[in-house]
PDB file of N, CA and C in Angstrom:
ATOM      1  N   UNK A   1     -11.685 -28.019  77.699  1.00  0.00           N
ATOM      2  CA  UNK A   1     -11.176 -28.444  76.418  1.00  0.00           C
ATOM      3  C   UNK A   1     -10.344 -29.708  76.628  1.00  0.00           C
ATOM      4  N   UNK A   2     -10.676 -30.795  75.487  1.00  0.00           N
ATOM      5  CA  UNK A   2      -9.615 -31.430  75.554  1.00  0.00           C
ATOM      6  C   UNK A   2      -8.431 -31.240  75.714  1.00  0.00           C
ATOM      7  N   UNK A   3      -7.275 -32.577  75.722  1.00  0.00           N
ATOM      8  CA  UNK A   3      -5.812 -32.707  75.623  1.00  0.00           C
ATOM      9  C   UNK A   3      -5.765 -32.274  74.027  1.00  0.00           C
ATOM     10  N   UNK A   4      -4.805 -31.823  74.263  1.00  0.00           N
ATOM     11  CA  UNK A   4      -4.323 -30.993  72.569  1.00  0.00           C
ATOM     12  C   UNK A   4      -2.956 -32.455  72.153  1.00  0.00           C
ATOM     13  N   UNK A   5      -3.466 -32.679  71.011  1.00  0.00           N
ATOM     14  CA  UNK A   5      -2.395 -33.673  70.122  1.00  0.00           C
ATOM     15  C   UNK A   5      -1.160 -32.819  69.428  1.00  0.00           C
ATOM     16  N   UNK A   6       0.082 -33.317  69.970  1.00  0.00           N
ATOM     17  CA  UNK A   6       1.085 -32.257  69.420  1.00  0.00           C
ATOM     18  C   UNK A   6       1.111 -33.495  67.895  1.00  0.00           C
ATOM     19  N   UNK A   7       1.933 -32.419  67.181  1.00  0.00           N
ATOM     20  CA  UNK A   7       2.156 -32.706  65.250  1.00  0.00           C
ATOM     21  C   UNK A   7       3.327 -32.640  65.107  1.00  0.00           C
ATOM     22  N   UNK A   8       4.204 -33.589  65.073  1.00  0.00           N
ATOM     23  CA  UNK A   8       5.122 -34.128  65.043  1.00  0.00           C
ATOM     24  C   UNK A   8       6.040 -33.803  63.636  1.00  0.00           C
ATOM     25  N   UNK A   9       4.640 -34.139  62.489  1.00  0.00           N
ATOM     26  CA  UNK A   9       5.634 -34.532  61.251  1.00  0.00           C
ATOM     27  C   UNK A   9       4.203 -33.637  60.009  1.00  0.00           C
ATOM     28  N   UNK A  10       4.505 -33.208  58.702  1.00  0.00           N
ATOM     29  CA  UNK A  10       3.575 -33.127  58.473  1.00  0.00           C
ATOM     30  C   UNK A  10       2.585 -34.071  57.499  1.00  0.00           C
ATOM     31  N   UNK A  11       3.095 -35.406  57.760  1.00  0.00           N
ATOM     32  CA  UNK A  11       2.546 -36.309  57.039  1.00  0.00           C
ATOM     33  C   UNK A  11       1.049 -36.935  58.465  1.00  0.00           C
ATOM     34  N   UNK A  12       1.386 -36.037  59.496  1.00  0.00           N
ATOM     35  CA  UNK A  12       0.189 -36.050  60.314  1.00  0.00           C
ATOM     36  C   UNK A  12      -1.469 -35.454  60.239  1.00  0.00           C
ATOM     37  N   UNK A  13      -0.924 -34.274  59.268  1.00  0.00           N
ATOM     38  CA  UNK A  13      -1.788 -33.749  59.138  1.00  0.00           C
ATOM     39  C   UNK A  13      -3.332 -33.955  58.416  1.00  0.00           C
ATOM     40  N   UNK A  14      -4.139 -33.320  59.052  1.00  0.00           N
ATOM     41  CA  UNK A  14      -5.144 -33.997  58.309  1.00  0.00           C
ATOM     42  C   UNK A  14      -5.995 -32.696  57.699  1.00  0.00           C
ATOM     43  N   UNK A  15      -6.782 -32.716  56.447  1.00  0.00           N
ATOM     44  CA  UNK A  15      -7.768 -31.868  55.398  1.00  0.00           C
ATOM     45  C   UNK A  15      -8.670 -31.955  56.682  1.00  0.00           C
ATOM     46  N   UNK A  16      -8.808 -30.403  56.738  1.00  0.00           N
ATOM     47  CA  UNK A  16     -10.533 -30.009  57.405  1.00  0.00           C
ATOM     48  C   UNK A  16     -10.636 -30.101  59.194  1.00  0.00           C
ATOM     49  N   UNK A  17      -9.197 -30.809  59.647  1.00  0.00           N
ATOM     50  CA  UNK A  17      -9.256 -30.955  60.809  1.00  0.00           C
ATOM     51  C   UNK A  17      -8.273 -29.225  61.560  1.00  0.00           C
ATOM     52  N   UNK A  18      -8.795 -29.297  62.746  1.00  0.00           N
ATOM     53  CA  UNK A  18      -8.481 -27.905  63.547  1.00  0.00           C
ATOM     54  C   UNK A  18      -7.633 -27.985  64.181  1.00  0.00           C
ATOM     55  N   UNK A  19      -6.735 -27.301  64.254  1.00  0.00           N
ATOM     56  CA  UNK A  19      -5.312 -26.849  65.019  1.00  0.00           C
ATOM     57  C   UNK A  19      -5.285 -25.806  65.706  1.00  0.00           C
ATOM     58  N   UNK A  20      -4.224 -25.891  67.006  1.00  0.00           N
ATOM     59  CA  UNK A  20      -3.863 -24.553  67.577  1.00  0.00           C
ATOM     60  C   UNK A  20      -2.832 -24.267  67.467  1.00  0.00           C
ATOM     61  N   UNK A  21      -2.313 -23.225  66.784  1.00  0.00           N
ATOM     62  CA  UNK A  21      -1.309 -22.914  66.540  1.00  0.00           C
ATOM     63  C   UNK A  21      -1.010 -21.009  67.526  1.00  0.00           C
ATOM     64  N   UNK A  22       0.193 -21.280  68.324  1.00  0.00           N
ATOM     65  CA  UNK A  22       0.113 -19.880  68.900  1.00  0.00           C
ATOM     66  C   UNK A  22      -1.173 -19.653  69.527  1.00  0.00           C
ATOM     67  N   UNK A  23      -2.006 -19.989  69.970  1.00  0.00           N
ATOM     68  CA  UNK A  23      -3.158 -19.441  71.182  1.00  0.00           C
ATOM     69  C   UNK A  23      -4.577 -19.579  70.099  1.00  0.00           C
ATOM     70  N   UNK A  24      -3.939 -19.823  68.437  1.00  0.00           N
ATOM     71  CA  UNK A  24      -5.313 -19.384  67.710  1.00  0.00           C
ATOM     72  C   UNK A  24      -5.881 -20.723  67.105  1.00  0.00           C
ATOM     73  N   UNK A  25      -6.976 -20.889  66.691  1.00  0.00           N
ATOM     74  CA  UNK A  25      -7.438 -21.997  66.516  1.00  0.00           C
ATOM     75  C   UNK A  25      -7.308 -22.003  64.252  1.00  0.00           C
ATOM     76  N   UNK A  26      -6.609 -23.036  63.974  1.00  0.00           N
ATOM     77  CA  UNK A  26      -6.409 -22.666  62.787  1.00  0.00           C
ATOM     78  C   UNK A  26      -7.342 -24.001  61.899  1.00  0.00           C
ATOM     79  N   UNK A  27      -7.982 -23.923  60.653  1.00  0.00           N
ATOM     80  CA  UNK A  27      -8.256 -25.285  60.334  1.00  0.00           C
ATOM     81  C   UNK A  27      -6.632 -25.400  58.925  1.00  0.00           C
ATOM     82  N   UNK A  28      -6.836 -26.888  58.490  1.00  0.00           N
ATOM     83  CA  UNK A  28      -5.947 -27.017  57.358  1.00  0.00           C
ATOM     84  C   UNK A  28      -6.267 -27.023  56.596  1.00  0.00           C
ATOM     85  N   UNK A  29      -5.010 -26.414  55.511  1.00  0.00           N
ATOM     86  CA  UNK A  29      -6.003 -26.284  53.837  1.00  0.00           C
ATOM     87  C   UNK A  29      -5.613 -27.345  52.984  1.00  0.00           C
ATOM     88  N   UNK A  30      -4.509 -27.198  52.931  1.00  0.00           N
ATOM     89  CA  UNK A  30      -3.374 -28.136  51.839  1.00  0.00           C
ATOM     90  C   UNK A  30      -1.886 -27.929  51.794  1.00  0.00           C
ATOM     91  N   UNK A  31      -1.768 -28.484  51.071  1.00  0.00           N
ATOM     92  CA  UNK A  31       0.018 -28.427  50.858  1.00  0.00           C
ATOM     93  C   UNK A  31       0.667 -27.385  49.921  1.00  0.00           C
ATOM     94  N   UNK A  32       1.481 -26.434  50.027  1.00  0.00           N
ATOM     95  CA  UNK A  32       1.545 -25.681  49.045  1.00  0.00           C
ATOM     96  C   UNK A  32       2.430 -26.292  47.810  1.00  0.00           C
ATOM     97  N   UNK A  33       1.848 -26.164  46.792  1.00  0.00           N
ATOM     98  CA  UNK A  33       1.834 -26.449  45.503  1.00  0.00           C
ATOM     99  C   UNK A  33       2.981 -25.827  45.153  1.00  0.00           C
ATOM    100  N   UNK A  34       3.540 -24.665  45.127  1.00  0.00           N
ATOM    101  CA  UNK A  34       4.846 -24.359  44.595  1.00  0.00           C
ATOM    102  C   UNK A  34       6.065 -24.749  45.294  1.00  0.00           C
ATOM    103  N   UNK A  35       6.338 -25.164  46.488  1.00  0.00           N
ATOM    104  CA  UNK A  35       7.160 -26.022  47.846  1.00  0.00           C
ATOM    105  C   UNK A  35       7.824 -26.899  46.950  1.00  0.00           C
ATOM    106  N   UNK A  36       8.738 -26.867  47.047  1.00  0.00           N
ATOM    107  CA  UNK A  36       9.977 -27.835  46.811  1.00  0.00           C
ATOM    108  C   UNK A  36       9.668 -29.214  47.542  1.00  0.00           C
ATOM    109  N   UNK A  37      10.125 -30.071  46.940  1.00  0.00           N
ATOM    110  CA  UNK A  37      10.001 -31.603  48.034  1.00  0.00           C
ATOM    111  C   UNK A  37      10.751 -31.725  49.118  1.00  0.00           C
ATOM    112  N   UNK A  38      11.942 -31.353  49.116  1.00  0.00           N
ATOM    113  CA  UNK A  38      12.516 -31.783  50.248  1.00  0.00           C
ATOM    114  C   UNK A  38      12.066 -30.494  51.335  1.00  0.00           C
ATOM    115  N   UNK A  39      11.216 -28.891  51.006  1.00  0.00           N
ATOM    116  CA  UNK A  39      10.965 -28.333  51.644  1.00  0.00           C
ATOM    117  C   UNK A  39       9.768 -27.583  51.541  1.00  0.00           C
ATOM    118  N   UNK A  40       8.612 -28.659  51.839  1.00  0.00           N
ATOM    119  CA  UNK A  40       7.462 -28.618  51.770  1.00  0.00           C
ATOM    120  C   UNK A  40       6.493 -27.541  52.811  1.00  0.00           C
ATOM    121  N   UNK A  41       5.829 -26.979  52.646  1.00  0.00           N
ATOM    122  CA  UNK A  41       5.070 -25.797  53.285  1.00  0.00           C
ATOM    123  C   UNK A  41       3.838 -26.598  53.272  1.00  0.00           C
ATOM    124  N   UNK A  42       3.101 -26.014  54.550  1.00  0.00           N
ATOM    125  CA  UNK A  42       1.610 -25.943  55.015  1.00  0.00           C
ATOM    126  C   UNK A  42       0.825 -24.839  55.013  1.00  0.00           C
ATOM    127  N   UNK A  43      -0.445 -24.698  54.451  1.00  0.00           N
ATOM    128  CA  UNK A  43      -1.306 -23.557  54.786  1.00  0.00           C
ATOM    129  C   UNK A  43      -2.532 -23.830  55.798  1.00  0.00           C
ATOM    130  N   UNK A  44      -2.524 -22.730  56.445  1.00  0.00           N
ATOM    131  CA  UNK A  44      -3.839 -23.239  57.731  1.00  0.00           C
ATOM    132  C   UNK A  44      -4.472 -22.242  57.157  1.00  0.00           C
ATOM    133  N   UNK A  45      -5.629 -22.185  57.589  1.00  0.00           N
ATOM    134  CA  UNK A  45      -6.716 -20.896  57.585  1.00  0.00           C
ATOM    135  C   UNK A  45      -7.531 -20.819  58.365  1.00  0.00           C
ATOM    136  N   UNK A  46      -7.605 -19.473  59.362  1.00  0.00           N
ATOM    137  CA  UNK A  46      -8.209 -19.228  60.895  1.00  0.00           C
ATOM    138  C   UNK A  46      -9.577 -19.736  60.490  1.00  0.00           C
ATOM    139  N   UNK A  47     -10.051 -20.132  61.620  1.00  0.00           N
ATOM    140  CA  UNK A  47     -11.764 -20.590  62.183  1.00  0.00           C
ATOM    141  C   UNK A  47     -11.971 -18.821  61.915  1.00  0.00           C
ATOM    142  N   UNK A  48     -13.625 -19.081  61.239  1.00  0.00           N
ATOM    143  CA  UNK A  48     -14.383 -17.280  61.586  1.00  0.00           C
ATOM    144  C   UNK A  48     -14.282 -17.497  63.233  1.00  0.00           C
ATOM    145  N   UNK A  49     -14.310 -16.236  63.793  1.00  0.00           N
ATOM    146  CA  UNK A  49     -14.551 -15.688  64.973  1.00  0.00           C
ATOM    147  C   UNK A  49     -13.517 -15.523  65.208  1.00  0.00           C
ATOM    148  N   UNK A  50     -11.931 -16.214  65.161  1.00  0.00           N
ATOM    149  CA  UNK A  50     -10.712 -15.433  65.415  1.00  0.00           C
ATOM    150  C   UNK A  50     -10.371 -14.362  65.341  1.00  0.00           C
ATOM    151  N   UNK A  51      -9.420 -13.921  66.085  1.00  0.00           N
ATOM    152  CA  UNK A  51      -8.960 -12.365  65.833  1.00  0.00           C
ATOM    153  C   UNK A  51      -7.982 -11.864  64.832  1.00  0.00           C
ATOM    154  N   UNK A  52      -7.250 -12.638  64.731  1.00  0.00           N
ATOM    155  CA  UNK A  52      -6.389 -13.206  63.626  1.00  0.00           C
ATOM    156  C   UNK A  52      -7.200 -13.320  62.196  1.00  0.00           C
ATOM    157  N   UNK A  53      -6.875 -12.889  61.345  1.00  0.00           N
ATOM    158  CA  UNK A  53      -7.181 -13.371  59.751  1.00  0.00           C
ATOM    159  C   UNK A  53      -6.800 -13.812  58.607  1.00  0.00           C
ATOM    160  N   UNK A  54      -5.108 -13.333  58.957  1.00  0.00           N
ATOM    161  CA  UNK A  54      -4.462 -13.695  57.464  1.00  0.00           C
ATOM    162  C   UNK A  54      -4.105 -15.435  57.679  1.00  0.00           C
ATOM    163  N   UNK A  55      -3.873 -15.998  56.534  1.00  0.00           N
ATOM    164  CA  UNK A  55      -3.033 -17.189  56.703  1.00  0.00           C
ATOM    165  C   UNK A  55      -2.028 -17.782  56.997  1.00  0.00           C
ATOM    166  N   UNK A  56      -1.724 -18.701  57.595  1.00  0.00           N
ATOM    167  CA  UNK A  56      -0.485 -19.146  58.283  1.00  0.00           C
ATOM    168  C   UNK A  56       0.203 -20.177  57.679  1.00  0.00           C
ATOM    169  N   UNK A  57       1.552 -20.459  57.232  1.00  0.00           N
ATOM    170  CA  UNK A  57       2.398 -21.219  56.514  1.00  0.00           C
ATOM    171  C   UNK A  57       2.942 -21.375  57.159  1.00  0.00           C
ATOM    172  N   UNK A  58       3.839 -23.008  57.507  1.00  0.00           N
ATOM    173  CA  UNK A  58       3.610 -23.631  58.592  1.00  0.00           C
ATOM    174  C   UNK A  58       5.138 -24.754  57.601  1.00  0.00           C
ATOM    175  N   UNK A  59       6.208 -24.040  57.481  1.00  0.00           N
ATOM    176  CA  UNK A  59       7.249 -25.454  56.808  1.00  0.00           C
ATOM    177  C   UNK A  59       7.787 -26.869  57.785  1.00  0.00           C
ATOM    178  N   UNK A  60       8.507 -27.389  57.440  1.00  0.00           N
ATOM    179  CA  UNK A  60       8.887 -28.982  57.983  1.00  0.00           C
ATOM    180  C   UNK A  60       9.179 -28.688  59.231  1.00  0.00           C
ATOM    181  N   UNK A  61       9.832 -27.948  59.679  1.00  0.00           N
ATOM    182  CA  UNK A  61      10.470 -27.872  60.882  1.00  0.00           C
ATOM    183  C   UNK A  61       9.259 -27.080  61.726  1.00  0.00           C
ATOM    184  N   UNK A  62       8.683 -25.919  61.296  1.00  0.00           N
ATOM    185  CA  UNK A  62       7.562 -25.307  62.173  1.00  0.00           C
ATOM    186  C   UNK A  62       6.197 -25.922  62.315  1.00  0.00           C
ATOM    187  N   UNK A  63       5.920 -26.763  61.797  1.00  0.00           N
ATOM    188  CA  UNK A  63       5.102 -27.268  61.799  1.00  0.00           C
ATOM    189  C   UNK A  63       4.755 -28.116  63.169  1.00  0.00           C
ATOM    190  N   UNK A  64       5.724 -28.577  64.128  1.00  0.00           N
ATOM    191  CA  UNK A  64       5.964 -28.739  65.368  1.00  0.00           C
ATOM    192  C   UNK A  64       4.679 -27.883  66.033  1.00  0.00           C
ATOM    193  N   UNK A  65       4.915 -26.388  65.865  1.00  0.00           N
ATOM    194  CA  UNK A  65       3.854 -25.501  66.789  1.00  0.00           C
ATOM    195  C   UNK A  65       2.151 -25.654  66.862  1.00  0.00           C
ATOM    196  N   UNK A  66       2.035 -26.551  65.801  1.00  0.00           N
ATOM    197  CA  UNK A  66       0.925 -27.129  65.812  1.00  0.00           C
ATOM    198  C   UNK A  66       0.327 -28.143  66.614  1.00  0.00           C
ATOM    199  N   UNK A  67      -0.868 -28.151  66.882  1.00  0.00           N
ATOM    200  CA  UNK A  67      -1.402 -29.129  67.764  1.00  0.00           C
ATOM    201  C   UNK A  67      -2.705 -29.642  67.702  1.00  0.00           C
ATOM    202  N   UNK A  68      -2.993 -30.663  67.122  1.00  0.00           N
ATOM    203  CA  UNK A  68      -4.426 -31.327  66.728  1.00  0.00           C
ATOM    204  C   UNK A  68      -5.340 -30.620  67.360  1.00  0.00           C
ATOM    205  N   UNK A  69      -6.565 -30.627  67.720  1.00  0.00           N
ATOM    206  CA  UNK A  69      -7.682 -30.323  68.514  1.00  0.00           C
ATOM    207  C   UNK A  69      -8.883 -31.297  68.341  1.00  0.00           C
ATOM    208  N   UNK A  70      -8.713 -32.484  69.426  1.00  0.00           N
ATOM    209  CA  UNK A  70      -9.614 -33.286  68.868  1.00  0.00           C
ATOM    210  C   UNK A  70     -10.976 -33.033  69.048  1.00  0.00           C
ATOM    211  N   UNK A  71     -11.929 -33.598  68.129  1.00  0.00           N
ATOM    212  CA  UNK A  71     -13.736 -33.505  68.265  1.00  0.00           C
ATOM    213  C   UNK A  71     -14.152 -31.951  67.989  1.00  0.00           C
ATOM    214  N   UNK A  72     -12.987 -31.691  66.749  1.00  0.00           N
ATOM    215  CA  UNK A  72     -13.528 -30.249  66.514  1.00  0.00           C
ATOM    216  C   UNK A  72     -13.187 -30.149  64.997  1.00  0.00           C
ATOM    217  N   UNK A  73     -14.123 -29.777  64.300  1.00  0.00           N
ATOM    218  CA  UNK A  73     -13.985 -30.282  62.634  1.00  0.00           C
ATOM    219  C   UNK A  73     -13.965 -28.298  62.313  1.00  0.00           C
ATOM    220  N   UNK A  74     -13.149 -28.627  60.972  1.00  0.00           N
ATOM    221  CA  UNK A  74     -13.546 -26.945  60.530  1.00  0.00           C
ATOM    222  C   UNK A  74     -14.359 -26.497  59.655  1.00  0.00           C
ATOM    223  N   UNK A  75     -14.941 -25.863  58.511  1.00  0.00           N
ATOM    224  CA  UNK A  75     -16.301 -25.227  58.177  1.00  0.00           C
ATOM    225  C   UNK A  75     -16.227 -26.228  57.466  1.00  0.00           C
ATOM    226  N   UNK A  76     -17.389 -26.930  57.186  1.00  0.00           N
ATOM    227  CA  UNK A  76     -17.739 -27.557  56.003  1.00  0.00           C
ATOM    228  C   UNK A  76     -18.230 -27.325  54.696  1.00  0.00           C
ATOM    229  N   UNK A  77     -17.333 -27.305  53.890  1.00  0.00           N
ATOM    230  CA  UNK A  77     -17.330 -26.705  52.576  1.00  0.00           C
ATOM    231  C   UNK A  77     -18.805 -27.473  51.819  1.00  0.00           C
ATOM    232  N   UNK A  78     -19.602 -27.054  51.172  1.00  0.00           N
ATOM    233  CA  UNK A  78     -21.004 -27.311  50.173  1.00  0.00           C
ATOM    234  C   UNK A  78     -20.994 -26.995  48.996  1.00  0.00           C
ATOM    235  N   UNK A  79     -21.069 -27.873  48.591  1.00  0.00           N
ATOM    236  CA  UNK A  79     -21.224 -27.508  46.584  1.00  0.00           C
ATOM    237  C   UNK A  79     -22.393 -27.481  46.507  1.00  0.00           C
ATOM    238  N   UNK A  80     -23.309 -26.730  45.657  1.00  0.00           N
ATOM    239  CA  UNK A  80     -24.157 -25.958  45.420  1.00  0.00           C
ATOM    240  C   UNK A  80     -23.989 -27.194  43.483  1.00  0.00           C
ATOM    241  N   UNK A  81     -25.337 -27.877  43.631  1.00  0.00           N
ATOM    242  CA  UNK A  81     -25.369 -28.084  41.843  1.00  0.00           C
ATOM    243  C   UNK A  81     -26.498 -27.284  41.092  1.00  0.00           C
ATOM    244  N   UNK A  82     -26.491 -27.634  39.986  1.00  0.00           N
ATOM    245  CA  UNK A  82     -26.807 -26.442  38.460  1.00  0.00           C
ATOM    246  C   UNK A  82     -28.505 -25.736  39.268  1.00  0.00           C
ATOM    247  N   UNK A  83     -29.011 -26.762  39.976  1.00  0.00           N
ATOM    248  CA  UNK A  83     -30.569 -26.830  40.295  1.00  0.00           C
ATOM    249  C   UNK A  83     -30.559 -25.554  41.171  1.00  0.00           C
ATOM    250  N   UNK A  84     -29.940 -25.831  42.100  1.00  0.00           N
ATOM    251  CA  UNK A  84     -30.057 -24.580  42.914  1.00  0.00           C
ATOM    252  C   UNK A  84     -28.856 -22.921  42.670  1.00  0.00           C
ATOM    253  N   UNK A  85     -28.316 -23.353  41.724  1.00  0.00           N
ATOM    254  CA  UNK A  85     -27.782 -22.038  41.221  1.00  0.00           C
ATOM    255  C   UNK A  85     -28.818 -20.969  40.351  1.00  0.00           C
ATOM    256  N   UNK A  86     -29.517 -22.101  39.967  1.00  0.00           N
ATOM    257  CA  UNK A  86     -30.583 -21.749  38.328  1.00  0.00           C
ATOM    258  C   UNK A  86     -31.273 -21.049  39.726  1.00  0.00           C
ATOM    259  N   UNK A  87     -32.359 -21.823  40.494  1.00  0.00           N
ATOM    260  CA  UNK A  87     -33.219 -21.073  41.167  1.00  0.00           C
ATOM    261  C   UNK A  87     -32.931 -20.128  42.187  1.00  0.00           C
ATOM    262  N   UNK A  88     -31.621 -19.943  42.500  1.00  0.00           N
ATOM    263  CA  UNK A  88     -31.072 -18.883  43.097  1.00  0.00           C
ATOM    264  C   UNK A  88     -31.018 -17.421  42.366  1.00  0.00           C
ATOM    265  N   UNK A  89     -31.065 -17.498  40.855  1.00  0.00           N
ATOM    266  CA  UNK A  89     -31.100 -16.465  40.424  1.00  0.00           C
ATOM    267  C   UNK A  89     -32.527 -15.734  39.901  1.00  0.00           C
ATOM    268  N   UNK A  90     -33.261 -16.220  40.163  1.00  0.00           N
ATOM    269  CA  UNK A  90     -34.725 -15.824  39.790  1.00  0.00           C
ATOM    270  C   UNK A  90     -35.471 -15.022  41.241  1.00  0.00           C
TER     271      UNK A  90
END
């Protein structure tokens, strides 16, 4: 495995990219929406195959325990349009 990128700040963070946080491999979701400004929260959400499942919130100061993982992307989300919903149901 690569060198692991430590995360300093969370204006580092990046949508869709993978972290290790604690031994587990986490991807990022977003910023939590109800977080105060001056005390802003992170949500990760485990890679499938972890052992781990629930989600991890990750504020200004903890956010430190994080660590990039480079050349490793997390699930890639697919929108599905009207065409293949229609013929999905037949």
């Amino acid at each position: 495995m690569k060198e692991l990128i430590p995360v300093f700040s969370g204006s580092e963070l990046r949508r869709g990219a993978v972290y290790q946080i604690d031994g587990c491999l986490y991807e990022y979701a977003y910023n939590d929406p109800y977080a105060r400004l001056e005390a802003p929260k992170y949500v990760f959400k485990p890679l499938s195959g972890q052992r781990r499942k629930a989600e991890v919130v990750l504020n200004k100061n903890t956010v430190r325990r994080a660590e990039l993982v480079p050349d490793l992307r997390g699930n890639q989300h697919q929108t599905a349009n009207e065409g293949h919903i229609q013929l999905s149901l037949f």
